[in-house]
N, C-alpha and C. Protein backbone atom coordinates (compact mmCIF):
# COMPACT_ATOMS: atom_id res chain seq x y z
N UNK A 1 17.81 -40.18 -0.17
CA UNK A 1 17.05 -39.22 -0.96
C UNK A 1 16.18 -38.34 -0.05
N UNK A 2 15.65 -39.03 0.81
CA UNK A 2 15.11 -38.06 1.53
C UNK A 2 15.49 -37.05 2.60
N UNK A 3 16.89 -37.50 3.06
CA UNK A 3 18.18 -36.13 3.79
C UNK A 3 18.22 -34.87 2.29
N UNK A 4 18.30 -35.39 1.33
CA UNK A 4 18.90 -34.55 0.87
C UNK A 4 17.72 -33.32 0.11
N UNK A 5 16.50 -34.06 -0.03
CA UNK A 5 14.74 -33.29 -0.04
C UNK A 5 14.62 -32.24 1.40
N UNK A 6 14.94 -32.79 2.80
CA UNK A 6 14.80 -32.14 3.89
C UNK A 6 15.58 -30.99 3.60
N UNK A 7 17.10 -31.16 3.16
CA UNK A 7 18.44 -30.10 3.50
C UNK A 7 17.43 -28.98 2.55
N UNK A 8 16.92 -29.21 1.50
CA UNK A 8 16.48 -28.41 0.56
C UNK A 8 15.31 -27.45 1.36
N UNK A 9 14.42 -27.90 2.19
CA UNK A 9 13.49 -27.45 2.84
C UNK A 9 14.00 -26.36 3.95
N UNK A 10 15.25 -26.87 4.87
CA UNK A 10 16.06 -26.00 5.43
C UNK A 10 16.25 -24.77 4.93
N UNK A 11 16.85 -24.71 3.93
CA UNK A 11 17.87 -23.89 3.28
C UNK A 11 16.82 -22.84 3.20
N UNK A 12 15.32 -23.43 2.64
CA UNK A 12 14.47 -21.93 2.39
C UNK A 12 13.89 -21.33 3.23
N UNK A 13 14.02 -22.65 4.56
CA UNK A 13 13.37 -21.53 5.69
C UNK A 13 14.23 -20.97 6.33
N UNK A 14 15.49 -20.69 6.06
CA UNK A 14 16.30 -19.91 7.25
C UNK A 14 16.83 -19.34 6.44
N UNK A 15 16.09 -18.11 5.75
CA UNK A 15 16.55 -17.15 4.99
C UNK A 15 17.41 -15.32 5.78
N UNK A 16 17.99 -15.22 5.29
CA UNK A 16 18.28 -14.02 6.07
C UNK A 16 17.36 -12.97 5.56
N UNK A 17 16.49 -12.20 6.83
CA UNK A 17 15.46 -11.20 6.67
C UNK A 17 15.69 -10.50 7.45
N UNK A 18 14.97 -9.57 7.44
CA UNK A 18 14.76 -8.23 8.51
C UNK A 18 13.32 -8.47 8.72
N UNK A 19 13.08 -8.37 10.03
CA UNK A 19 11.04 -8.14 10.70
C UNK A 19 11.23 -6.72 11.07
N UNK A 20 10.17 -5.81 10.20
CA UNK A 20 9.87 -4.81 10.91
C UNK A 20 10.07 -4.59 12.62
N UNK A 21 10.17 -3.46 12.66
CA UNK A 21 10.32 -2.82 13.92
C UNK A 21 11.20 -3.45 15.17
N UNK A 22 12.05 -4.55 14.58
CA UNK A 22 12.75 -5.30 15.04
C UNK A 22 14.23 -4.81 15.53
N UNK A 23 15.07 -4.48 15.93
CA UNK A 23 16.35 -4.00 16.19
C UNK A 23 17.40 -4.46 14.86
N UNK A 24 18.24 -4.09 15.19
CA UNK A 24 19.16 -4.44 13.37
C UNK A 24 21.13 -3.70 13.87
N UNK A 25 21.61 -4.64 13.30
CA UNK A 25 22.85 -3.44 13.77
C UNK A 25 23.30 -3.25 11.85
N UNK A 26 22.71 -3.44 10.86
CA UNK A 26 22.75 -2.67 9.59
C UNK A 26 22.56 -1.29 9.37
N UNK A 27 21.99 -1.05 9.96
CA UNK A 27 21.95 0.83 10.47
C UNK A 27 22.49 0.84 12.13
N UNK A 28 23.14 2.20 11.82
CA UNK A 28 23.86 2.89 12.99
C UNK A 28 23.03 3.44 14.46
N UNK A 29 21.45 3.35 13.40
CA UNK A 29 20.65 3.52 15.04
C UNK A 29 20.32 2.42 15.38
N UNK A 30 20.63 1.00 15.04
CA UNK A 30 19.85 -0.15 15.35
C UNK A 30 18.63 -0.17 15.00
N UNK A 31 18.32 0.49 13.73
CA UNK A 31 17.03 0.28 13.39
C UNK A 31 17.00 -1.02 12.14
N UNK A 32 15.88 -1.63 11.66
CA UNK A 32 15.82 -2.65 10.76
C UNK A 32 15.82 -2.11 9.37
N UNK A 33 15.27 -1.19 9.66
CA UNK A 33 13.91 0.16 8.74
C UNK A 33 14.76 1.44 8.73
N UNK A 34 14.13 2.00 7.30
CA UNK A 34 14.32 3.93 7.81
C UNK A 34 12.58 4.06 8.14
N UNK A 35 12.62 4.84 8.56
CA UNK A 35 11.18 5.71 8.28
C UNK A 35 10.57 6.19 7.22
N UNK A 36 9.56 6.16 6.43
CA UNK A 36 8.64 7.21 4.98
C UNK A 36 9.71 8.38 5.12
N UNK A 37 10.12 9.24 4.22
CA UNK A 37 10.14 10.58 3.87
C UNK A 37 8.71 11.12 4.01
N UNK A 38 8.57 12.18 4.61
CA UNK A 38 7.29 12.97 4.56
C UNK A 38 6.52 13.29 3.60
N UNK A 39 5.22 13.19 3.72
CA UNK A 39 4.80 12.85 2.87
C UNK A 39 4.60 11.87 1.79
N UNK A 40 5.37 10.89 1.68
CA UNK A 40 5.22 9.92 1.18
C UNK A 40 3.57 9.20 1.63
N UNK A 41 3.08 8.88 0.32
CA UNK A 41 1.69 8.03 -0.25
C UNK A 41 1.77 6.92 -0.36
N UNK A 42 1.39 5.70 0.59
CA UNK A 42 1.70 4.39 -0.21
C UNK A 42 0.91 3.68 -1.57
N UNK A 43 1.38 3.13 -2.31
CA UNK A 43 0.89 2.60 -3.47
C UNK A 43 -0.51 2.39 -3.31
N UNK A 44 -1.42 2.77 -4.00
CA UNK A 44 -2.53 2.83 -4.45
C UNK A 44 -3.51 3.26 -3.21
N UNK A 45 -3.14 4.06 -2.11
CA UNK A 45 -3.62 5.11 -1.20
C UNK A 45 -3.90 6.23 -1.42
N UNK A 46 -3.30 7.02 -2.63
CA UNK A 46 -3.81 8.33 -2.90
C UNK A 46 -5.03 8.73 -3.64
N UNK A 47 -5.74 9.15 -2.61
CA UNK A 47 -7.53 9.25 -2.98
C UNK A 47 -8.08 10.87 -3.14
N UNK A 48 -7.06 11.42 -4.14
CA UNK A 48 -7.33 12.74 -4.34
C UNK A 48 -8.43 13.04 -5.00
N UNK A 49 -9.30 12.13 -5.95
CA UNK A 49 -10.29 12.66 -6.41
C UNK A 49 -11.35 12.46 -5.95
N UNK A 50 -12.12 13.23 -5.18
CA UNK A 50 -13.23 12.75 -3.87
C UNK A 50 -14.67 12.35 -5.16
N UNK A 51 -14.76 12.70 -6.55
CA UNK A 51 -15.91 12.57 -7.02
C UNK A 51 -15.69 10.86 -6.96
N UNK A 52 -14.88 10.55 -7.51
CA UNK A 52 -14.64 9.05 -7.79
C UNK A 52 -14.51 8.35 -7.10
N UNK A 53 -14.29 8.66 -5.87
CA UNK A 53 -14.22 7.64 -4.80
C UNK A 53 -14.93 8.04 -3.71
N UNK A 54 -15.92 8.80 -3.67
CA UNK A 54 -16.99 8.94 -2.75
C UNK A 54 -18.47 9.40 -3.74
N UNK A 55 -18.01 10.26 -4.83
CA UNK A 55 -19.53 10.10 -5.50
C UNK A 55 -20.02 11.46 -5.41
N UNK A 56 -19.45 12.31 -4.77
CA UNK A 56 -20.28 13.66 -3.91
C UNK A 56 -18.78 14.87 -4.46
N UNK A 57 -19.34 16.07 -4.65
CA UNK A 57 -18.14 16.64 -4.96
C UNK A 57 -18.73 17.95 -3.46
N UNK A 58 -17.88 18.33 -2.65
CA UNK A 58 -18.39 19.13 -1.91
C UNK A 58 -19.49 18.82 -0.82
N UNK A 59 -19.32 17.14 -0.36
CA UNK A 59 -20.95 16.80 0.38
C UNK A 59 -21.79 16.82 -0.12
N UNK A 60 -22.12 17.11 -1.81
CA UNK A 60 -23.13 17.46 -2.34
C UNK A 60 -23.49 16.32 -3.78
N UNK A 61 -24.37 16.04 -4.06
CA UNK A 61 -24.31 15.01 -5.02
C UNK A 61 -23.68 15.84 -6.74
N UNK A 62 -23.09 15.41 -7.78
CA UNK A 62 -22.55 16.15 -8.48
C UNK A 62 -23.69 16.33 -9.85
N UNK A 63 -23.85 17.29 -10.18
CA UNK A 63 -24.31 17.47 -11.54
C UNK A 63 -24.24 16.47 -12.59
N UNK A 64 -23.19 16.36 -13.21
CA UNK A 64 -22.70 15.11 -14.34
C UNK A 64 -21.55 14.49 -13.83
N UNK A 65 -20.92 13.25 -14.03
CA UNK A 65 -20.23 12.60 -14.34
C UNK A 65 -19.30 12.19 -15.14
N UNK A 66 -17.72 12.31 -15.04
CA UNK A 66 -17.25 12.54 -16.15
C UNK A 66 -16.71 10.95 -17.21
N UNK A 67 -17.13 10.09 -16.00
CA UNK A 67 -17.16 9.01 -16.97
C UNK A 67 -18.14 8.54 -17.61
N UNK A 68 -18.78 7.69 -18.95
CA UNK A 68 -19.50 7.81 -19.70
C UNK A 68 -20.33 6.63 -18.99
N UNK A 69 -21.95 6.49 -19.02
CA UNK A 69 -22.74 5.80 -18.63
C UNK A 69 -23.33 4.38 -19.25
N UNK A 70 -22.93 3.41 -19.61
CA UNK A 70 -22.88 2.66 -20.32
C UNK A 70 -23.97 1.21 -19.50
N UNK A 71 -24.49 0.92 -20.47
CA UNK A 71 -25.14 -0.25 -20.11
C UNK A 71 -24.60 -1.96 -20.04
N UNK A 72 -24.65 -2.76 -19.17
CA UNK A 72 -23.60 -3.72 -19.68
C UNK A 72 -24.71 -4.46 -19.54
């Protein structure tokens, strides 16, 4: 019982993967990876609205706020 608990332990660590930046012959340049398309944003990195995530619109503190002020 217990060869056959180990074989099980095997099996999940010698998974077939790719490591970043690693060589690969799955692509024709030997890469592992493609590269981003330009411009590409990664998930939850795009910080276009500077009031909300810095507080200041222009370096400058903002007039009002457009979310509502609530007491908790």
């Amino acid at each position: 019982m217990l060869l056959a608990a180990s074989a099980c332990r095997q099996d999940m660590h010698d998974q077939p993967k790719y490591i970043p930046l690693r060589g690969s012959t799955f692509f024709a340049d030997g890469r592992s990876a493609r590269t981003p398309v330009a411009g590409t944003v990664a998930r939850g990195e795009l910080h276009e609205d500077t009031l909300l995530y810095t507080g200041k619109v222009e370096a400058r503190m903002p007039r009002s706020f457009r979310l509502p002020w609530t007491r908790t």
